[in-house]
N, C-alpha and C. Protein backbone atom coordinates (compact mmCIF):
# COMPACT_ATOMS: atom_id res chain seq x y z
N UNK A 1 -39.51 17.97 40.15
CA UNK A 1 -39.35 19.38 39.90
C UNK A 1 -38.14 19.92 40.69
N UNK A 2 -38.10 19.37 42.13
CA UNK A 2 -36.48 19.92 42.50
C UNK A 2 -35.37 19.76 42.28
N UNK A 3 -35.37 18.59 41.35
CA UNK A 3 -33.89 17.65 41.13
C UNK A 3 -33.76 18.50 40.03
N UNK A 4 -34.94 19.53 39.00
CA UNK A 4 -34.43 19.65 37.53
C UNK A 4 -34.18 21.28 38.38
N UNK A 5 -34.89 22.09 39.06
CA UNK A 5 -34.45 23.22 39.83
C UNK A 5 -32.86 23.38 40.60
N UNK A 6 -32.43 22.51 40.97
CA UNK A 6 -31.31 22.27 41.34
C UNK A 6 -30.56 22.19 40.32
N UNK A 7 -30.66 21.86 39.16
CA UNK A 7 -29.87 21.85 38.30
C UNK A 7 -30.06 22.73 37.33
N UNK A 8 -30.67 24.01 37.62
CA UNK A 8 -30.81 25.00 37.30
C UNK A 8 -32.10 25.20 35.99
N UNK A 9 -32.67 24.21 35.80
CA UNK A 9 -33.79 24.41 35.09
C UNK A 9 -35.49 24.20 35.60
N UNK A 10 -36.10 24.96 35.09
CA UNK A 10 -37.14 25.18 35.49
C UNK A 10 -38.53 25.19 34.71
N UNK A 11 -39.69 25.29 35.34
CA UNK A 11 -40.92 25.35 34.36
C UNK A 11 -41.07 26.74 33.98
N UNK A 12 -40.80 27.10 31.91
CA UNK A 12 -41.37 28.15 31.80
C UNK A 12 -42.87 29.54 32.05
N UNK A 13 -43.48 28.19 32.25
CA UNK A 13 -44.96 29.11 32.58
C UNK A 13 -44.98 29.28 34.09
N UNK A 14 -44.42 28.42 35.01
CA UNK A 14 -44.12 28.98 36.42
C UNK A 14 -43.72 30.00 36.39
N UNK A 15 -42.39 30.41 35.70
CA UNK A 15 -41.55 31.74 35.64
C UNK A 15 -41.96 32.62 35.03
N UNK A 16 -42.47 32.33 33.82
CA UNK A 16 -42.87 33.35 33.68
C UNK A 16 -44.25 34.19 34.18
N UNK A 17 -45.24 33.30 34.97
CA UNK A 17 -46.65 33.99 35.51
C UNK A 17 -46.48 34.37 36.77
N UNK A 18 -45.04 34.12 37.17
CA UNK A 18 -44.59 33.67 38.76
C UNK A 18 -45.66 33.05 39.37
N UNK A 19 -45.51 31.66 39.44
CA UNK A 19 -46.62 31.06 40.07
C UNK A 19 -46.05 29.57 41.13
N UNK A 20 -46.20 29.33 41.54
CA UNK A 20 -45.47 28.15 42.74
C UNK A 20 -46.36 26.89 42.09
N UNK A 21 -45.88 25.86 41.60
CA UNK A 21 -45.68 24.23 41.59
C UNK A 21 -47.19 23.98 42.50
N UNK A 22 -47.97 23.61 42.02
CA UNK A 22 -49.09 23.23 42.78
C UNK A 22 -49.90 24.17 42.50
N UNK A 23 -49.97 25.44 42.32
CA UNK A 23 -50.66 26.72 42.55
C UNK A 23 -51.24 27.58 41.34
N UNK A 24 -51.36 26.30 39.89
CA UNK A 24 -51.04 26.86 39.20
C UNK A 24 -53.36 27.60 38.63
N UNK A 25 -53.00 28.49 38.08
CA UNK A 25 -54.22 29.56 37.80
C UNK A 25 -54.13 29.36 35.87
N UNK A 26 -53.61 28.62 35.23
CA UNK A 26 -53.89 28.10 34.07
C UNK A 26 -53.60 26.48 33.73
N UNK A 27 -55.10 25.93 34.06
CA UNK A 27 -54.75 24.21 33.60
C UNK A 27 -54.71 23.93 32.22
N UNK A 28 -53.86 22.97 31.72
CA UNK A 28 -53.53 22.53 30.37
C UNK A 28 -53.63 21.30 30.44
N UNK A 29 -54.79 20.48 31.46
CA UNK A 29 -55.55 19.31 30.94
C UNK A 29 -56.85 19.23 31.93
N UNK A 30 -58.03 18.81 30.83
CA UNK A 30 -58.98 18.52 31.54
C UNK A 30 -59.65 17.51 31.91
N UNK A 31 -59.70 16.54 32.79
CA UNK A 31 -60.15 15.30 32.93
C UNK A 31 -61.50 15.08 32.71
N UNK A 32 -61.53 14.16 31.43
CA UNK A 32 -62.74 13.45 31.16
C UNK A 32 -63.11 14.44 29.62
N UNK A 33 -62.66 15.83 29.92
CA UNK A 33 -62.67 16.86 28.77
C UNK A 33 -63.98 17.80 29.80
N UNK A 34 -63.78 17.60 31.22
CA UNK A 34 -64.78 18.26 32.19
C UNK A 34 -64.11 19.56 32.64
N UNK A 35 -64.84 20.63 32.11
CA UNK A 35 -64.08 22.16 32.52
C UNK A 35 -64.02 21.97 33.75
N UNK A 36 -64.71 21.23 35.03
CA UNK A 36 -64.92 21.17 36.19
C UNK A 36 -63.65 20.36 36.85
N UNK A 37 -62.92 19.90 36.17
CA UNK A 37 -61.76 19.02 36.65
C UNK A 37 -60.50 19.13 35.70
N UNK A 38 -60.32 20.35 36.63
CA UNK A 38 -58.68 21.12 35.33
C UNK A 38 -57.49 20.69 36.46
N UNK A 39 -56.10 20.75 35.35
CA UNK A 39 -55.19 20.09 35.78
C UNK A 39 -54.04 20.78 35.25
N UNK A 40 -52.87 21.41 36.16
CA UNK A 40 -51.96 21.66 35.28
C UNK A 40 -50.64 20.41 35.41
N UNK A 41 -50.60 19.84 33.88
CA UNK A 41 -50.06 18.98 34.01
C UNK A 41 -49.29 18.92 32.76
N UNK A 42 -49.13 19.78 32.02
CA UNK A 42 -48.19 19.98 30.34
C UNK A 42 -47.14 21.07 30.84
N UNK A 43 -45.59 20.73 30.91
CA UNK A 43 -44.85 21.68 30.87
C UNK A 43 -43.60 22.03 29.46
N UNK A 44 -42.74 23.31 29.79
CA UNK A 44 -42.19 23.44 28.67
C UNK A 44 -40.65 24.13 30.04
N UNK A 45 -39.74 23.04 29.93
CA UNK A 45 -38.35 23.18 30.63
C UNK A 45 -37.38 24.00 30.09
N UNK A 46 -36.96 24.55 30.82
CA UNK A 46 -36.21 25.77 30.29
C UNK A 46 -34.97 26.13 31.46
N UNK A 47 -33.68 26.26 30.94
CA UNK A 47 -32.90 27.00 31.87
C UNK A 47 -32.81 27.94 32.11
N UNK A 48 -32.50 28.78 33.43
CA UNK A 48 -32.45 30.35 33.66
C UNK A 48 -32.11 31.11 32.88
N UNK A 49 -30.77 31.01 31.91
CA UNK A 49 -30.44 31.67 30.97
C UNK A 49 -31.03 31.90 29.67
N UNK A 50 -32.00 30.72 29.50
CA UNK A 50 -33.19 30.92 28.56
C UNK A 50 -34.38 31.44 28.47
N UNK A 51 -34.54 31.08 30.28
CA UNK A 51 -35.36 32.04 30.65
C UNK A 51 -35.32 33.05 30.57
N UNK A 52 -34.80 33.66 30.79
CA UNK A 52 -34.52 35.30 31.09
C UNK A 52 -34.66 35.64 29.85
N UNK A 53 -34.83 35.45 28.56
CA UNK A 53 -35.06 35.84 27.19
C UNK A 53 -36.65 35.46 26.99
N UNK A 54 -37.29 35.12 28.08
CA UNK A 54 -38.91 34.54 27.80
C UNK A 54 -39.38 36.03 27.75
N UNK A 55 -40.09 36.14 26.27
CA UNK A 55 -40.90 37.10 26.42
C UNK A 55 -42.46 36.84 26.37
N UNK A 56 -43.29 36.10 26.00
CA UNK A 56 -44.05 35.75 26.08
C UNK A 56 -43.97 34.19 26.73
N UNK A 57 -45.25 33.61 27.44
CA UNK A 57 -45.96 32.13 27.70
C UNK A 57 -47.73 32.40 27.15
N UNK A 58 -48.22 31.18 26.91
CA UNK A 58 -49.43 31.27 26.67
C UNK A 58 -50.07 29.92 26.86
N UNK A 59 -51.53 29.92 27.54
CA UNK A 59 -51.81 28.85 27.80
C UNK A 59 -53.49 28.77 27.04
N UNK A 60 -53.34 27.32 26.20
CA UNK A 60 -54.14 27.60 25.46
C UNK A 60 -56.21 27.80 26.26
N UNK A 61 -56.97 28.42 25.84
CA UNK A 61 -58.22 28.66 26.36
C UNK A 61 -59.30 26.90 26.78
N UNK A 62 -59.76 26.36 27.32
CA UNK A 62 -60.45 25.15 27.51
C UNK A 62 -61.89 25.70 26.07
N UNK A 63 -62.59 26.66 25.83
CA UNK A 63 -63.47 26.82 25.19
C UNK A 63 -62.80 26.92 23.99
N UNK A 64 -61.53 26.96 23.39
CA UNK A 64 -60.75 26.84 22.03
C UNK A 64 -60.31 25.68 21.54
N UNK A 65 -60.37 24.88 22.79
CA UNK A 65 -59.49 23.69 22.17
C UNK A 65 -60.38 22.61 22.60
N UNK A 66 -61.62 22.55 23.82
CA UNK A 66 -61.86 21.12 24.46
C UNK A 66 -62.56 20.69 23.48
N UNK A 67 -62.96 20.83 22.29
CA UNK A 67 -63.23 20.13 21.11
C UNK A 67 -62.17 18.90 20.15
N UNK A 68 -60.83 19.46 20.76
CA UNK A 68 -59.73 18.88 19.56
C UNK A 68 -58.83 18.06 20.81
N UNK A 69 -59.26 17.95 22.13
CA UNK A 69 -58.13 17.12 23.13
C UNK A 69 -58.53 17.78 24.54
N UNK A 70 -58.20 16.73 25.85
CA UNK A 70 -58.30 17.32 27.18
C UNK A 70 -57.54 17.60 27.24
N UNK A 71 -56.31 18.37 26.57
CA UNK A 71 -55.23 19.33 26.73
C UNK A 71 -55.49 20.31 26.23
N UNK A 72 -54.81 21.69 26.64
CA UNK A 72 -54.48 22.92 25.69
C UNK A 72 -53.35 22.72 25.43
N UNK A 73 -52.94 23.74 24.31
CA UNK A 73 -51.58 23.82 24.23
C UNK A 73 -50.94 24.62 25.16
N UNK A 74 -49.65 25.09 25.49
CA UNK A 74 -48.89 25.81 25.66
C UNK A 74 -47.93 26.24 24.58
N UNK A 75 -47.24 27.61 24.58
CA UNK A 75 -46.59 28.12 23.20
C UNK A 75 -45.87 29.08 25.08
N UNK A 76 -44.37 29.07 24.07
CA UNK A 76 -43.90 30.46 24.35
C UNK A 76 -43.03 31.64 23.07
N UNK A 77 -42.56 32.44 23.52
CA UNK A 77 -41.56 33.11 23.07
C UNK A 77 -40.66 33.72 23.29
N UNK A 78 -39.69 33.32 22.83
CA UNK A 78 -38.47 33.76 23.46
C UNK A 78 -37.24 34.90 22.56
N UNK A 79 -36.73 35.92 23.16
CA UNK A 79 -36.22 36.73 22.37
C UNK A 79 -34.61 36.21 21.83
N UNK A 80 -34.33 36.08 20.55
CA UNK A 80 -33.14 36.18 20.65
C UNK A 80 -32.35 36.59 21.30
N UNK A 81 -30.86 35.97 21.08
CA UNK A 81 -30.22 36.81 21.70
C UNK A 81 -29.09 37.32 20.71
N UNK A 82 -28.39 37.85 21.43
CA UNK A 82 -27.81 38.80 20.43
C UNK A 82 -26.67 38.45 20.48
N UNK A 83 -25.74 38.47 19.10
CA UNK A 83 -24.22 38.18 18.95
C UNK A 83 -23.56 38.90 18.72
N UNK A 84 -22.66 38.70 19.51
CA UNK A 84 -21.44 39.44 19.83
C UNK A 84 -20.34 39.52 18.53
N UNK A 85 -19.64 40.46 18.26
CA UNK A 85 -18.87 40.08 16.41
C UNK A 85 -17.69 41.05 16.56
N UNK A 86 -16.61 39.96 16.82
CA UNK A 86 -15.59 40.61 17.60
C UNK A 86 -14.64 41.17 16.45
């Protein structure tokens, strides 16, 4: 995670929930498919400049999905940007 931070890219759902690497308050895998043993371990990389157009992150619910995988999904959205027309 610091080698891709240093190089100016980062985890979208960190940035956007502001949340610190380790610390995270939405897991997107569950071991064994046990709500009791969550994990955030699915990311979506993004550079600052892409960032900054994140308008939405979403992390999918464990009671929506632990039927179909010990993952959720993650989704974001991001706003265009706008062109310039010289």
């Amino acid at each position: 995670m610091e080698l891709l931070k240093n190089k100016g890219i980062e985890s979208a759902c960190h940035h956007f929930f502001n949340e610190e690497q380790g610390k995270e308050n939405r897991p997107t895998h569950y071991f064994r498919k046990a709500k009791s043993s969550p994990f955030h371990i699915d990311y979506l990389f993004a550079s600052v400049s892409i960032q900054n157009r994140l308008s939405h992150f979403e992390v999918g619910s464990y009671d929506s999905w632990i039927k179909y995988s010990d993952h959720v999904p993650i989704s974001a959205l991001f706003e265009k940007s706008r062109q310039i027309d010289f």
